[in-house]
N, C-alpha and C. Protein backbone atom coordinates (compact mmCIF):
# COMPACT_ATOMS: atom_id res chain seq x y z
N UNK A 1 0.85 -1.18 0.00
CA UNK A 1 0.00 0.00 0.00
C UNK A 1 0.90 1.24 0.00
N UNK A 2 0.43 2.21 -1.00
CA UNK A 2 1.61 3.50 -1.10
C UNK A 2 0.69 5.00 -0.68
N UNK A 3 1.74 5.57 -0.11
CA UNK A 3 0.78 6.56 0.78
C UNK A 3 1.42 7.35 0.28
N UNK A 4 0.77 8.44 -0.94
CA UNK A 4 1.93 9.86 -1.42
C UNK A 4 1.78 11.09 -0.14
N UNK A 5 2.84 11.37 -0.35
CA UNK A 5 2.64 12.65 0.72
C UNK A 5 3.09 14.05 -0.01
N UNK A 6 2.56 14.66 -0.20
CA UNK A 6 2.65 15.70 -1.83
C UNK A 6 3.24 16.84 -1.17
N UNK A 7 3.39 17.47 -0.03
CA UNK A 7 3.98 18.70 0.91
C UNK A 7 4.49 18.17 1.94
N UNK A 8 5.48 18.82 2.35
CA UNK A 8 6.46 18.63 3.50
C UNK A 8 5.49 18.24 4.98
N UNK A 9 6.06 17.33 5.60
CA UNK A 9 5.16 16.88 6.74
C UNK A 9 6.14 16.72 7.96
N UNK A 10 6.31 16.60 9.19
CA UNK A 10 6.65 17.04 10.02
C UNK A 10 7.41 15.35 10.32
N UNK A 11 8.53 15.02 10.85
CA UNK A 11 8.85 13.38 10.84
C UNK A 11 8.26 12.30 11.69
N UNK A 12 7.62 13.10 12.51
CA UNK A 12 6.42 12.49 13.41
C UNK A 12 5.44 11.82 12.64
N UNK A 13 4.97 12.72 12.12
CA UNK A 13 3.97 12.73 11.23
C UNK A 13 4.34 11.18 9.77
N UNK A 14 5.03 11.58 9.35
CA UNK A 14 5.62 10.85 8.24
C UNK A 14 5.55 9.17 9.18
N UNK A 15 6.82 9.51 9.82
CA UNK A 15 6.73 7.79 10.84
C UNK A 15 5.37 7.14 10.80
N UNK A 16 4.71 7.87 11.77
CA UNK A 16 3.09 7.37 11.80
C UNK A 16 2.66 6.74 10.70
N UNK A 17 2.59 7.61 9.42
CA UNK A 17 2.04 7.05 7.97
C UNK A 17 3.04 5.51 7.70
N UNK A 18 4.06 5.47 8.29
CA UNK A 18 4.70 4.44 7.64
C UNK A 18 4.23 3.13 8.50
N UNK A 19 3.76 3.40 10.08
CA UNK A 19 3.09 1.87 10.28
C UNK A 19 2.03 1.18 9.10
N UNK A 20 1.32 2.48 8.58
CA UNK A 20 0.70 1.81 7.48
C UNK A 20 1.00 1.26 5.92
N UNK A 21 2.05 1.50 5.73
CA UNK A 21 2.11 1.10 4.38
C UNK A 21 3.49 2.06 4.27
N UNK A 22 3.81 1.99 2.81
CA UNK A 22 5.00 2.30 1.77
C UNK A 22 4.48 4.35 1.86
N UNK A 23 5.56 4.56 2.20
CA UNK A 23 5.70 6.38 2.44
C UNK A 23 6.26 6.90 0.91
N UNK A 24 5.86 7.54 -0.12
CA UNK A 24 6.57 8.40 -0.93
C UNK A 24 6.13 9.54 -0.86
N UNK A 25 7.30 10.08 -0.32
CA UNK A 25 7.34 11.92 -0.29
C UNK A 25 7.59 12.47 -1.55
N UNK A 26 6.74 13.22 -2.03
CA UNK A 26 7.45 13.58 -3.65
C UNK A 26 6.77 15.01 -3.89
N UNK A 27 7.48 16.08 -3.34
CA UNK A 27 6.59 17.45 -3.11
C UNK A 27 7.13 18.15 -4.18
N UNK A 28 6.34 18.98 -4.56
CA UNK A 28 6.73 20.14 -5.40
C UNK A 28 6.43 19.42 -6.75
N UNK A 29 4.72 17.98 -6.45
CA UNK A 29 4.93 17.60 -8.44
C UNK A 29 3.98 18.83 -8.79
N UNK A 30 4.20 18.94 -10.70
CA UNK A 30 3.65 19.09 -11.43
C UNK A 30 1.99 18.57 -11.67
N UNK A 31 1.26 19.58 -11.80
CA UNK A 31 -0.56 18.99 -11.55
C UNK A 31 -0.37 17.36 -12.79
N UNK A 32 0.60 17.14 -13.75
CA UNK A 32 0.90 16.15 -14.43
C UNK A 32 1.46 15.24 -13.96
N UNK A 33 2.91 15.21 -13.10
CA UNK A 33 3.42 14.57 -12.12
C UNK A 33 2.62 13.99 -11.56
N UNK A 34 1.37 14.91 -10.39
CA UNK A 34 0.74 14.19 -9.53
C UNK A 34 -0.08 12.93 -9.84
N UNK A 35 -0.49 13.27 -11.12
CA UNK A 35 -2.01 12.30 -11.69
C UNK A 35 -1.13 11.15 -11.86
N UNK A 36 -0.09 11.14 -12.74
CA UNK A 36 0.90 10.03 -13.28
C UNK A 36 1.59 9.07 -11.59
N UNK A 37 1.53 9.80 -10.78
CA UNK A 37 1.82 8.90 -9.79
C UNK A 37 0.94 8.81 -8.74
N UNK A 38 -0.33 9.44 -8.47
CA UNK A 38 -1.59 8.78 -7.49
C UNK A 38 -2.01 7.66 -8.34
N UNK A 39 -1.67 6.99 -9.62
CA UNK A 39 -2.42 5.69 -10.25
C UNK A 39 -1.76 4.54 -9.12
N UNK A 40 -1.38 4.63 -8.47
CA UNK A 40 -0.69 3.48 -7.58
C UNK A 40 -0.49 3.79 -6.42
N UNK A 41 -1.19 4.48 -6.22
CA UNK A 41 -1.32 4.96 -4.42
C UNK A 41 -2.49 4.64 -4.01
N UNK A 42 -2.95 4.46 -2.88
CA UNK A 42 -4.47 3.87 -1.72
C UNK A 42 -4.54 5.81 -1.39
N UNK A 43 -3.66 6.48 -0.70
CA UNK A 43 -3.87 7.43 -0.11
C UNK A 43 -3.14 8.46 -0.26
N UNK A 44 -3.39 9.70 -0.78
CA UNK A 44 -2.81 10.98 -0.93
C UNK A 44 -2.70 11.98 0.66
N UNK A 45 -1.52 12.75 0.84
CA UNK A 45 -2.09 13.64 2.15
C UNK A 45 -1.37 15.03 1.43
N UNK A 46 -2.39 15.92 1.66
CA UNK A 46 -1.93 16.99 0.89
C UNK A 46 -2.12 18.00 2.03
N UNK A 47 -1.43 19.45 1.99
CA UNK A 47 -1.97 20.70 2.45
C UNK A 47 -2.39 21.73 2.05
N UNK A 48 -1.84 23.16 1.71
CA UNK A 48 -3.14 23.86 1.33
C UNK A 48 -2.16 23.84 -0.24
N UNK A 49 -1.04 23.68 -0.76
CA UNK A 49 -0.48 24.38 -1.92
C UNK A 49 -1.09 22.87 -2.93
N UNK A 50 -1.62 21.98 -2.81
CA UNK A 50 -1.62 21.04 -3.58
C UNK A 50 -3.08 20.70 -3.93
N UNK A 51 -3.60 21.15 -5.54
CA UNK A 51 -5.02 20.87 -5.66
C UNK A 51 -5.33 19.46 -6.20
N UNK A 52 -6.06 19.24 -5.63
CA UNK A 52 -6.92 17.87 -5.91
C UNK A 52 -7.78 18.01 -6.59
N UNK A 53 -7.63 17.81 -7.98
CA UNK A 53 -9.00 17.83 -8.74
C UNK A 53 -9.31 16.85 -9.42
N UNK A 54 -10.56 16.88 -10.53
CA UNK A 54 -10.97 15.34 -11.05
C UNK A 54 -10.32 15.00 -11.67
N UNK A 55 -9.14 15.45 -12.69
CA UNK A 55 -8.31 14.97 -13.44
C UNK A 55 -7.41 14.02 -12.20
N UNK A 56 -7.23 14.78 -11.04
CA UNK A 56 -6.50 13.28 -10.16
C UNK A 56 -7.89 12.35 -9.93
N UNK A 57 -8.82 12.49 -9.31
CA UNK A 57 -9.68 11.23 -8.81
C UNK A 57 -9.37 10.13 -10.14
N UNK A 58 -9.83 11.31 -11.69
CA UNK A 58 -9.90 10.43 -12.55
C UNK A 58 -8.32 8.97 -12.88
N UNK A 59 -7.48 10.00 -12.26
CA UNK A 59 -6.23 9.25 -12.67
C UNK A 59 -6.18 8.14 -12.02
N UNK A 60 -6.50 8.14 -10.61
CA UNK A 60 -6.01 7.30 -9.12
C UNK A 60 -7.08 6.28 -9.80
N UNK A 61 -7.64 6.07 -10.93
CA UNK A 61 -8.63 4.82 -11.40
C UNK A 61 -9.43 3.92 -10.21
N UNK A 62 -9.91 4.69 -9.36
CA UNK A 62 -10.54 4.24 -8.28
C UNK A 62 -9.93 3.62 -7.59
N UNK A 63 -8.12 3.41 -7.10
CA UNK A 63 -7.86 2.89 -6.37
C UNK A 63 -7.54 3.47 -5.18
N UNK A 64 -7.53 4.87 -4.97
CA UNK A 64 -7.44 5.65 -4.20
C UNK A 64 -8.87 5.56 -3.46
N UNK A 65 -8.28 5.56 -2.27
CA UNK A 65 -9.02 5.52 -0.77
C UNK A 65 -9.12 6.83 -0.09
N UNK A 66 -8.40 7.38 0.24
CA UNK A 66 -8.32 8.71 1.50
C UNK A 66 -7.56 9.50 0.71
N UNK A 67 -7.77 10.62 0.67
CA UNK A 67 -7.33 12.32 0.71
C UNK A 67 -7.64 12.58 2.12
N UNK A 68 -6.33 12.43 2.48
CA UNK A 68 -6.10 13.79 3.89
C UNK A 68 -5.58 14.89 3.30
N UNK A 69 -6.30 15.73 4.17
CA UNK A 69 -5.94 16.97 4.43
C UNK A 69 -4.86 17.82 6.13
N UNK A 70 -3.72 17.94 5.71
CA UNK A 70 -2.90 18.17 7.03
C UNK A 70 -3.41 19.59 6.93
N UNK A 71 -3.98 20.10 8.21
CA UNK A 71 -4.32 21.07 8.20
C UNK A 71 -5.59 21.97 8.31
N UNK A 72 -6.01 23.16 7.54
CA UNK A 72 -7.29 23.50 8.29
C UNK A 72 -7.52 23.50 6.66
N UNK A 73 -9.02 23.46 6.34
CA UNK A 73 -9.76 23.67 5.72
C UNK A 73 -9.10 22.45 4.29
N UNK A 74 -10.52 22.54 3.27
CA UNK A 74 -10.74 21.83 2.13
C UNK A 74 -11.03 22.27 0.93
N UNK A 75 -10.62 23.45 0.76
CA UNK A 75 -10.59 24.70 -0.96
C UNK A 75 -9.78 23.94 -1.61
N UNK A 76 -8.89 23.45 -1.41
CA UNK A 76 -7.49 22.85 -2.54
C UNK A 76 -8.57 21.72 -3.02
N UNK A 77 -9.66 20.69 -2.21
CA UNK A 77 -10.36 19.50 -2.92
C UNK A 77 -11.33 19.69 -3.70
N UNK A 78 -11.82 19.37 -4.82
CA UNK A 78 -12.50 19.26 -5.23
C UNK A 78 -13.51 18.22 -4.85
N UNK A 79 -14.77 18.63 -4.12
CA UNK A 79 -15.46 17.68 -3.40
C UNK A 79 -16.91 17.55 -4.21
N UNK A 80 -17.26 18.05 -5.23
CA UNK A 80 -17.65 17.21 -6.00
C UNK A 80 -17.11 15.82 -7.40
N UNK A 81 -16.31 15.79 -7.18
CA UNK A 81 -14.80 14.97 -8.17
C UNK A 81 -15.23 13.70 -6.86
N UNK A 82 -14.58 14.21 -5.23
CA UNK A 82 -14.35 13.23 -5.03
C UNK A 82 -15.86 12.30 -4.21
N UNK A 83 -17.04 13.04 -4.24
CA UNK A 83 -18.10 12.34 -3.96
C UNK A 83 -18.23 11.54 -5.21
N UNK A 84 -18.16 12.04 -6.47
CA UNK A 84 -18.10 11.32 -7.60
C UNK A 84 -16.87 9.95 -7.81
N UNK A 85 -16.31 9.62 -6.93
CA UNK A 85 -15.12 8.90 -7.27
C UNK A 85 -15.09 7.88 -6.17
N UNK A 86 -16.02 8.66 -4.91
CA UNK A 86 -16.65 7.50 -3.85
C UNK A 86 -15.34 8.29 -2.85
């Protein structure tokens, strides 16, 4: 199971994610970058600089599970994309 982590996260933080599964930190992708590598991830954790839109739900081909959000609020998601994507 691969857990992208798209913005810098604190090493606390990071550890934690790794009892669950495979950690790739890969910050600063390209809105092209991102789509090309959530196709093989369960779970994205993003903060406020990283948008989530349907071109990703569409990419992650329904294997994507969870979008976290580190942080306050949910403007970066597109939350009709991801009610549409389950």
């Amino acid at each position: 199971m691969t857990i992208l982590v798209s913005e810098k996260l604190e090493d606390a933080r990071l550890d934690l994610l790794r009892g669950f599964g495979n950690v790739d930190c890969s910050y600063g992708l390209s809105p092209e970058d991102l789509c090309r590598k959530i196709s093989s991830c369960v779970a994205l954790i993003v903060r406020s600089g990283t948008k989530v839109t349907q071109e990703v739900f569409e990419a992650a081909k329904e294997r994507l599970k969870v979008v976290g959000r580190a942080g306050v609020g949910i403007d970066n998601v597109d939350l009709q994309a991801a009610s549409e994507f389950g």
